[in-house]
N, C-alpha and C. Protein backbone atom coordinates (compact mmCIF):
# COMPACT_ATOMS: atom_id res chain seq x y z
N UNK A 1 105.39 84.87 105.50
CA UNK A 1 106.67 85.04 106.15
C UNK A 1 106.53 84.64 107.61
N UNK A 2 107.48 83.68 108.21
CA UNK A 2 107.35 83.15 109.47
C UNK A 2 108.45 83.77 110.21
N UNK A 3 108.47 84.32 111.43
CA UNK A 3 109.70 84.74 112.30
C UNK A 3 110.22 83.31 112.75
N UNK A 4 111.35 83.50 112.99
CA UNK A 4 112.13 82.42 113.82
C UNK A 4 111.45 82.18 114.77
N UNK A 5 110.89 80.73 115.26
CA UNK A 5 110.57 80.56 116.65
C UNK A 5 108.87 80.09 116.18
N UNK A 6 108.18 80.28 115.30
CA UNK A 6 107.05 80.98 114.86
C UNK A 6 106.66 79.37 114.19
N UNK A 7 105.54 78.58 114.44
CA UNK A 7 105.31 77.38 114.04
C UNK A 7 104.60 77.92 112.77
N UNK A 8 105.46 76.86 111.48
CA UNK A 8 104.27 76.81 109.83
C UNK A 8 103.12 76.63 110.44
N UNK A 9 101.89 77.56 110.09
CA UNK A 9 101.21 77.47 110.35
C UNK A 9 100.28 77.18 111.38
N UNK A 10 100.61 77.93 112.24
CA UNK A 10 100.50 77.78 113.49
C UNK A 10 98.67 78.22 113.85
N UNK A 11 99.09 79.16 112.89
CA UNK A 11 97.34 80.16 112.84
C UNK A 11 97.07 80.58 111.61
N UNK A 12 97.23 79.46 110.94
CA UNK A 12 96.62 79.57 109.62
C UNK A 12 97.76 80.24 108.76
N UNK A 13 97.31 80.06 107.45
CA UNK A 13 98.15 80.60 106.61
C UNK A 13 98.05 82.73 106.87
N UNK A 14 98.67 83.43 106.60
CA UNK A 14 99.21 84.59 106.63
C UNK A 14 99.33 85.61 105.06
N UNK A 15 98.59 86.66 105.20
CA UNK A 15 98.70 87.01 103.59
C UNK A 15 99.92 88.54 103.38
N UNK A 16 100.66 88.19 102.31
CA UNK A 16 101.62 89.88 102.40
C UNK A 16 101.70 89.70 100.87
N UNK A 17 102.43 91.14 100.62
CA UNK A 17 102.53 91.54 99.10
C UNK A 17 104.03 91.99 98.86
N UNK A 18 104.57 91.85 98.36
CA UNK A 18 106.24 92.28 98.18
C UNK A 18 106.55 92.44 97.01
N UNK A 19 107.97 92.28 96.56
CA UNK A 19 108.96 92.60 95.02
C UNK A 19 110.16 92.42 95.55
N UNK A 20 110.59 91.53 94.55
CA UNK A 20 112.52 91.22 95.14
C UNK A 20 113.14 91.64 93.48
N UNK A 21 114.51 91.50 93.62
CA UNK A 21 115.28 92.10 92.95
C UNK A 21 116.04 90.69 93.09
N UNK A 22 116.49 90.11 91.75
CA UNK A 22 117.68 88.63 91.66
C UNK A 22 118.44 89.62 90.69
N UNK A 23 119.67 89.25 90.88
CA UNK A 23 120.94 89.65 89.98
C UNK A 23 121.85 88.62 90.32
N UNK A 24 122.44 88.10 89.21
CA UNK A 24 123.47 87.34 88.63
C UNK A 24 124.76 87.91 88.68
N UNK A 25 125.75 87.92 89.97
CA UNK A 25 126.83 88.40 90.33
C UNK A 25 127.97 87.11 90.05
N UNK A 26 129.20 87.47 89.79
CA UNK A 26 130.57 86.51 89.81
C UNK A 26 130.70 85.89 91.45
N UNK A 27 129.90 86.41 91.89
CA UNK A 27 130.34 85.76 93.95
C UNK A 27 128.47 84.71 93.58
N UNK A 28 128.00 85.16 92.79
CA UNK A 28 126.55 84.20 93.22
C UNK A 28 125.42 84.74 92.88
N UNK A 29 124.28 84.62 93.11
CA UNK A 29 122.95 85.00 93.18
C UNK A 29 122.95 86.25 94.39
N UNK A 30 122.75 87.20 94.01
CA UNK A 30 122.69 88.69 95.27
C UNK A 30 120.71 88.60 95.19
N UNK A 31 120.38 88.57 95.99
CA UNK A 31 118.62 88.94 96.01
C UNK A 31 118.00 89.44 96.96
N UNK A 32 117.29 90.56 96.70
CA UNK A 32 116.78 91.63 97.69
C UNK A 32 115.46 91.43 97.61
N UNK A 33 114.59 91.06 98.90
CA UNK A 33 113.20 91.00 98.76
C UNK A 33 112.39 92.05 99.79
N UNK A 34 111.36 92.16 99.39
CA UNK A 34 110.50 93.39 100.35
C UNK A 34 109.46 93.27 100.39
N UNK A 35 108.57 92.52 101.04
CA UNK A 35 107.17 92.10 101.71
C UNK A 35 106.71 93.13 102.75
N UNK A 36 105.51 93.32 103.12
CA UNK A 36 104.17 94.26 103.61
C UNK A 36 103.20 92.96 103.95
N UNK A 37 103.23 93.09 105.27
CA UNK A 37 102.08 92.04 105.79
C UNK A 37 100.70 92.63 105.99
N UNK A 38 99.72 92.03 104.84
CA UNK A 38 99.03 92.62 104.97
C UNK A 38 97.30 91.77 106.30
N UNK A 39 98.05 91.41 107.12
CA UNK A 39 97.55 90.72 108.29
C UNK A 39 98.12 90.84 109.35
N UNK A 40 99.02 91.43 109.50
CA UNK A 40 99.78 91.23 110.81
C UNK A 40 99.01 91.67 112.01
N UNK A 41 99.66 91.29 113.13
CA UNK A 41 99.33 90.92 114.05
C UNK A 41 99.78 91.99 115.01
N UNK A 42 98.78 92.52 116.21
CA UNK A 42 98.77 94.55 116.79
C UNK A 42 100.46 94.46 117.14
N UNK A 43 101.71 93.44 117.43
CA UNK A 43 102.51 94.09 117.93
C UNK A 43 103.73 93.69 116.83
N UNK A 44 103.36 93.18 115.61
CA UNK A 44 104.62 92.52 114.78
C UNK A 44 105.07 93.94 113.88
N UNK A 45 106.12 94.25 113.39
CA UNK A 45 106.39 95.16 112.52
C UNK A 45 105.79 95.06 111.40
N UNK A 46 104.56 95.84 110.27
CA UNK A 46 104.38 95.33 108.64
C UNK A 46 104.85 95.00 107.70
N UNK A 47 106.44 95.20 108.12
CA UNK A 47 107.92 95.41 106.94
C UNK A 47 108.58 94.42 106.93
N UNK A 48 108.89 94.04 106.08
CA UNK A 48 110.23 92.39 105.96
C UNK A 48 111.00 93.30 104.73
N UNK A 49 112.21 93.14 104.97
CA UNK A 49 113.09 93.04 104.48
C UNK A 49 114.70 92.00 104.49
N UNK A 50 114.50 91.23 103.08
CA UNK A 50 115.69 90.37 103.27
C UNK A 50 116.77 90.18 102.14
N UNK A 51 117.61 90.11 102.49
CA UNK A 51 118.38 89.78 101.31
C UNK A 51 119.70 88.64 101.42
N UNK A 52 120.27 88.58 100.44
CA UNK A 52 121.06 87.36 100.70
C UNK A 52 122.16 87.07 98.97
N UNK A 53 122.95 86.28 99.24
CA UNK A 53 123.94 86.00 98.04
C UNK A 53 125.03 84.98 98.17
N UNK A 54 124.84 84.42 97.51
CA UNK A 54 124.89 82.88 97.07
C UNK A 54 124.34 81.87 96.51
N UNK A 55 124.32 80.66 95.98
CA UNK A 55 124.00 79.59 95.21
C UNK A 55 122.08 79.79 95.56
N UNK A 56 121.90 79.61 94.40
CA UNK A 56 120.21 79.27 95.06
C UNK A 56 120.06 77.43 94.45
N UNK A 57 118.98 77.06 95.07
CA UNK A 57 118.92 75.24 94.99
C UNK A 57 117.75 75.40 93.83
């Protein structure tokens, strides 16, 4: 997981562990994901949480 601003790979690849949730809604694709960085860095938060809904590609 990269923050905005945050170069691919800037310092190497990055390791975390998560579980998302996809459901098949009449408005689109709804999907809830939840990653744990298990590298982070002394001042980044360990928690990602994202979600989103609409078309996936």
């Amino acid at each position: 997981m990269n923050d905005v601003g945050e170069a691919l790979f800037e310092n190497g690849t990055r390791e975390s562990v998560g579980a998302g949730i996809r459901w098949s809604t009449p408005m689109g694709m709804f999907r809830l994901e939840f990653g744990y960085k298990l590298d982070k860095k002394p001042d980044e938060d360990p928690y990602r949480f994202e979600f989103s809904i609409g078309g996936t590609f």
